[in-house]
Protein backbone atom coordinates (compact mmCIF):
# COMPACT_ATOMS: atom_id res chain seq x y z
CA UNK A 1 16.91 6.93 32.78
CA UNK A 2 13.44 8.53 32.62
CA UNK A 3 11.12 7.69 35.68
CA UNK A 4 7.24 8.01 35.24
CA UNK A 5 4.46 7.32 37.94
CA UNK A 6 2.75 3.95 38.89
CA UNK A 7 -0.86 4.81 36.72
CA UNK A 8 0.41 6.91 34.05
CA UNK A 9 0.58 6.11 30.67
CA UNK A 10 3.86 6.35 28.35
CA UNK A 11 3.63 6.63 24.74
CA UNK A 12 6.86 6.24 22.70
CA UNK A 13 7.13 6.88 18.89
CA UNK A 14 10.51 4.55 16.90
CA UNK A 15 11.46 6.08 13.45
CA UNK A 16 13.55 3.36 11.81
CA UNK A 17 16.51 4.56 8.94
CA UNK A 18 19.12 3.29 7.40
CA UNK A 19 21.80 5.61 5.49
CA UNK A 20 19.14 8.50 5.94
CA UNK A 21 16.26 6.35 4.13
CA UNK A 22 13.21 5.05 5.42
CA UNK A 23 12.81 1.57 6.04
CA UNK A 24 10.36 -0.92 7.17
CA UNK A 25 11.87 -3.07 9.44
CA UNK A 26 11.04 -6.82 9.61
CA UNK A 27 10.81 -7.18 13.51
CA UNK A 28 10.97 -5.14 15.96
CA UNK A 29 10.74 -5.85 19.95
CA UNK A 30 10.77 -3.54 22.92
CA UNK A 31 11.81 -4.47 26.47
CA UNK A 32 10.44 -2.66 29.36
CA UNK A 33 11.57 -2.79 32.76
CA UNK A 34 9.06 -2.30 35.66
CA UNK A 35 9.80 -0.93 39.18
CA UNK A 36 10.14 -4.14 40.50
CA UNK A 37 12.48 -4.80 38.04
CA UNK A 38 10.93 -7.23 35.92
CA UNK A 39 11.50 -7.09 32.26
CA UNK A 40 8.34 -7.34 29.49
CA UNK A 41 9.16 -7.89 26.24
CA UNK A 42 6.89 -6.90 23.18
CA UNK A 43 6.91 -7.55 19.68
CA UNK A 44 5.48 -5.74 16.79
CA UNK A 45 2.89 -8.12 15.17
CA UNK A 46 2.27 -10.11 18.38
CA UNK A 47 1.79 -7.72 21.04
CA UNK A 48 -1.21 -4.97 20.25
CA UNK A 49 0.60 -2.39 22.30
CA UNK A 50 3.24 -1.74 19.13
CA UNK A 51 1.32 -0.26 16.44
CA UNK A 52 2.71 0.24 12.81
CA UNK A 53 1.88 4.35 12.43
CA UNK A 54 3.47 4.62 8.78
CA UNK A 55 6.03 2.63 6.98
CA UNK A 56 9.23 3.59 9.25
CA UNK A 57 6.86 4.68 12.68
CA UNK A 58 6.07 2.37 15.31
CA UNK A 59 4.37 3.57 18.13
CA UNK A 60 4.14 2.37 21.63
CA UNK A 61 1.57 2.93 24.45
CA UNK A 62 1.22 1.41 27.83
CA UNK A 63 -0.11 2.14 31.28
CA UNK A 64 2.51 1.61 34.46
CA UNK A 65 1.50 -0.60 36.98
CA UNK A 66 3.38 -2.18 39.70
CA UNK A 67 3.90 -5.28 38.84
């Protein structure tokens, strides 16, 4: 499991296939776990921190704090 520091910010990229071909998917949510444990789900659509890039690339960006 990758560990980053209270303060920094993580950016994650999601390319989405199916039998090697592009696809759009229809939803798409992302769970992150903070120090303390607690879990923070996101959505693409609802949450502004998922952001389509192209048709098949979401990206992700979010600052660490401990909470």
């Amino acid at each position: 499991m990758a560990e980053y520091a209270i303060g920094n910010v993580l950016k994650l990229a999601a390319n989405f296939q199916s039998n090697s071909s592009d696809v759009d998917p229809g939803t798409v949510t992302f769970k992150i776990k903070s120090p303390l444990g607690v879990v923070t789900t996101y959505v693409y659509g609802t949450n502004s921190e998922l952001v389509k890039v192209n048709v098949r690339v979401l990206s992700f960006e979010t600052q660490f704090a401990l909470s």
